[in-house]
C-alpha atoms as a PDB file:
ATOM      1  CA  UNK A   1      18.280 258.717 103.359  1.00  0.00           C
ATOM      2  CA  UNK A   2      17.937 259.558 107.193  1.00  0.00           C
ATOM      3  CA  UNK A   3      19.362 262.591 108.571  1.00  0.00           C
ATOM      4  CA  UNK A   4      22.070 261.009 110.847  1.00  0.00           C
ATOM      5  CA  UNK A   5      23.245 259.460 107.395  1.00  0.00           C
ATOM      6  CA  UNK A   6      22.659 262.169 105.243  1.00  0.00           C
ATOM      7  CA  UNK A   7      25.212 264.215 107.892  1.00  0.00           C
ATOM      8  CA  UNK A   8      27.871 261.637 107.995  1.00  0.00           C
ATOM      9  CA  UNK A   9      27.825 261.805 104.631  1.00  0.00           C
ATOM     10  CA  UNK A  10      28.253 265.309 104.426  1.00  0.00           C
ATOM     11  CA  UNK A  11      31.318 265.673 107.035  1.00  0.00           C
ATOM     12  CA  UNK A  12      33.302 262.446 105.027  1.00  0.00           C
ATOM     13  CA  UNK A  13      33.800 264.834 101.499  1.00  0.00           C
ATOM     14  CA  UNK A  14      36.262 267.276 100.797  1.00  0.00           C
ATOM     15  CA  UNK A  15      35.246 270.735 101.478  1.00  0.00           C
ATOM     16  CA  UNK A  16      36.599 274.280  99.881  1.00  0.00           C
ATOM     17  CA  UNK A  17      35.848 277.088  98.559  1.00  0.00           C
ATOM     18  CA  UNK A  18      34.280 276.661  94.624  1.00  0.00           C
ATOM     19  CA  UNK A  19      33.442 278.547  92.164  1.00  0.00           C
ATOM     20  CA  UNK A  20      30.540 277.211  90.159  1.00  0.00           C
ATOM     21  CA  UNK A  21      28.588 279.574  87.348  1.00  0.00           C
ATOM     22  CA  UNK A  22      25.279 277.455  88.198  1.00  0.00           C
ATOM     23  CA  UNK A  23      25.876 278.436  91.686  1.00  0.00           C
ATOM     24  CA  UNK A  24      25.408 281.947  93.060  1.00  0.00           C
ATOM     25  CA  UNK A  25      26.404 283.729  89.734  1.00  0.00           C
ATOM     26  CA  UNK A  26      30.182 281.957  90.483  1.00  0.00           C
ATOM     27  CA  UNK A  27      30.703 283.706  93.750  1.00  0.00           C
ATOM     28  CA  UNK A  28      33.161 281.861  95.612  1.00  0.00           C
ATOM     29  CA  UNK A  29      30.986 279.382  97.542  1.00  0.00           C
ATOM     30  CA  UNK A  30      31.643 277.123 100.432  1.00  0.00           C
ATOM     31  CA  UNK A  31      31.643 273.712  98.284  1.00  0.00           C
ATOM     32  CA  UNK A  32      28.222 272.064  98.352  1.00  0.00           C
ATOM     33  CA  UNK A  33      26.669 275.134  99.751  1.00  0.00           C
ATOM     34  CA  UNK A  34      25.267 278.351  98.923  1.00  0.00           C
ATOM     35  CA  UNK A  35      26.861 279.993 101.554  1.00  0.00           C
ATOM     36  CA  UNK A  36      29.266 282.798  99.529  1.00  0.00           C
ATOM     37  CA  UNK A  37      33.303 282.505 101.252  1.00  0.00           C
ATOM     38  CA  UNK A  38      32.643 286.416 101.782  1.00  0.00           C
ATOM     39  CA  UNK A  39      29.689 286.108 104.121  1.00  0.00           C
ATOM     40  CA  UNK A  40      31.829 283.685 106.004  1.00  0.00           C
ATOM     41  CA  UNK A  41      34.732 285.670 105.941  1.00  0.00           C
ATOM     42  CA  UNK A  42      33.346 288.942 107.109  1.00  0.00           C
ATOM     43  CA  UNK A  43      31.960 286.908 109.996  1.00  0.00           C
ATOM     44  CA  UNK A  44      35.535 285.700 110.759  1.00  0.00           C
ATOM     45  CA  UNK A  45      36.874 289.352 110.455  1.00  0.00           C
ATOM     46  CA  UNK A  46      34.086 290.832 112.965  1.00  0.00           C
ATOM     47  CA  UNK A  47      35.516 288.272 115.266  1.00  0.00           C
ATOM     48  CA  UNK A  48      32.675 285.586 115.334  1.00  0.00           C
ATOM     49  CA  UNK A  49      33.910 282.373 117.042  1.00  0.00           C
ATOM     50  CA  UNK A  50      32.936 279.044 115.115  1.00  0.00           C
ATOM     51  CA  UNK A  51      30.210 278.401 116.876  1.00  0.00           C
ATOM     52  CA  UNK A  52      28.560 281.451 115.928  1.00  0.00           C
ATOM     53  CA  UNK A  53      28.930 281.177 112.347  1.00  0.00           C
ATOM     54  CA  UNK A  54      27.525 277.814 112.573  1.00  0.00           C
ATOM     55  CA  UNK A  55      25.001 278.671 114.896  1.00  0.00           C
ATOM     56  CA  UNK A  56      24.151 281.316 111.756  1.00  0.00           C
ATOM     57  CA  UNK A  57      24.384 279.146 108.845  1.00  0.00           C
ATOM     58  CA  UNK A  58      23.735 275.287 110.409  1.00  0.00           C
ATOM     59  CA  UNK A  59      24.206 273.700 106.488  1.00  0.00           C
ATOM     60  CA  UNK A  60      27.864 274.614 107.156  1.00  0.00           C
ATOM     61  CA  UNK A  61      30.080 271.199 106.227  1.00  0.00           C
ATOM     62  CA  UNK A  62      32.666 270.232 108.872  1.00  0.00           C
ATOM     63  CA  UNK A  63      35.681 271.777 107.253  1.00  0.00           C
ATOM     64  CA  UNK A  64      34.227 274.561 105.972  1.00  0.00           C
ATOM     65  CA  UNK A  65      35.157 277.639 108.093  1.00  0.00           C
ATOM     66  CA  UNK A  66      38.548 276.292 107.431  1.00  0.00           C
ATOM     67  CA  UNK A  67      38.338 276.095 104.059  1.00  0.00           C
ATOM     68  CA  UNK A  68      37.001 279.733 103.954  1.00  0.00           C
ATOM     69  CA  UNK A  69      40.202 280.694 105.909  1.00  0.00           C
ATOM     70  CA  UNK A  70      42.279 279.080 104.091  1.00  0.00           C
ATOM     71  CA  UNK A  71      40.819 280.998 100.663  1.00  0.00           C
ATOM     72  CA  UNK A  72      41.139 284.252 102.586  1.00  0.00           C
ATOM     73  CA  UNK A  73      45.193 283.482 103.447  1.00  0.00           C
ATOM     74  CA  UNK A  74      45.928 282.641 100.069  1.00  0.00           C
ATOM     75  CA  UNK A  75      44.719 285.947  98.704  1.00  0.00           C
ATOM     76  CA  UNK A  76      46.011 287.798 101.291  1.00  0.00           C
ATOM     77  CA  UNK A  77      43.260 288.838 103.420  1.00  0.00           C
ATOM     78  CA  UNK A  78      43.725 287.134 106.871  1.00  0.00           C
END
């Protein structure tokens, strides 16, 4: 699969925040990643825009900052 594919792909699925034994000992994950919701939400908290967190982890799905905020509002903690 090409690249340009391979990212279309990628930004058409549903993204959220997962919890998956196999994956990072069942930290709370941005889904299809390995990128833990905590990493991602400390960056939000230190006041990174969007395009810094990207810039810092480019396997980020579209959706998935969102999805990471969301998590963090329904526990309370933005």
């Amino acid at each position: 699969m090409n690249p340009a594919m391979a990212t279309l792909l990628r930004s058409q699925r549903i993204v959220e925040v997962t919890c998956d034994p196999e994956i990072m000992g069942g930290w709370p994950c941005v889904s299809g990643t390995r990128i833990p919701a905590e990493t991602i939400l400390a960056c939000i908290l230190a006041g990174e825009d969007d395009r810094m967190i990207v810039g810092s982890y480019p396997t980020m799905p579209l959706g998935g900052i969102e999805a990471v905020r969301e998590w963090a509002r329904a526990q309370g903690r933005l």
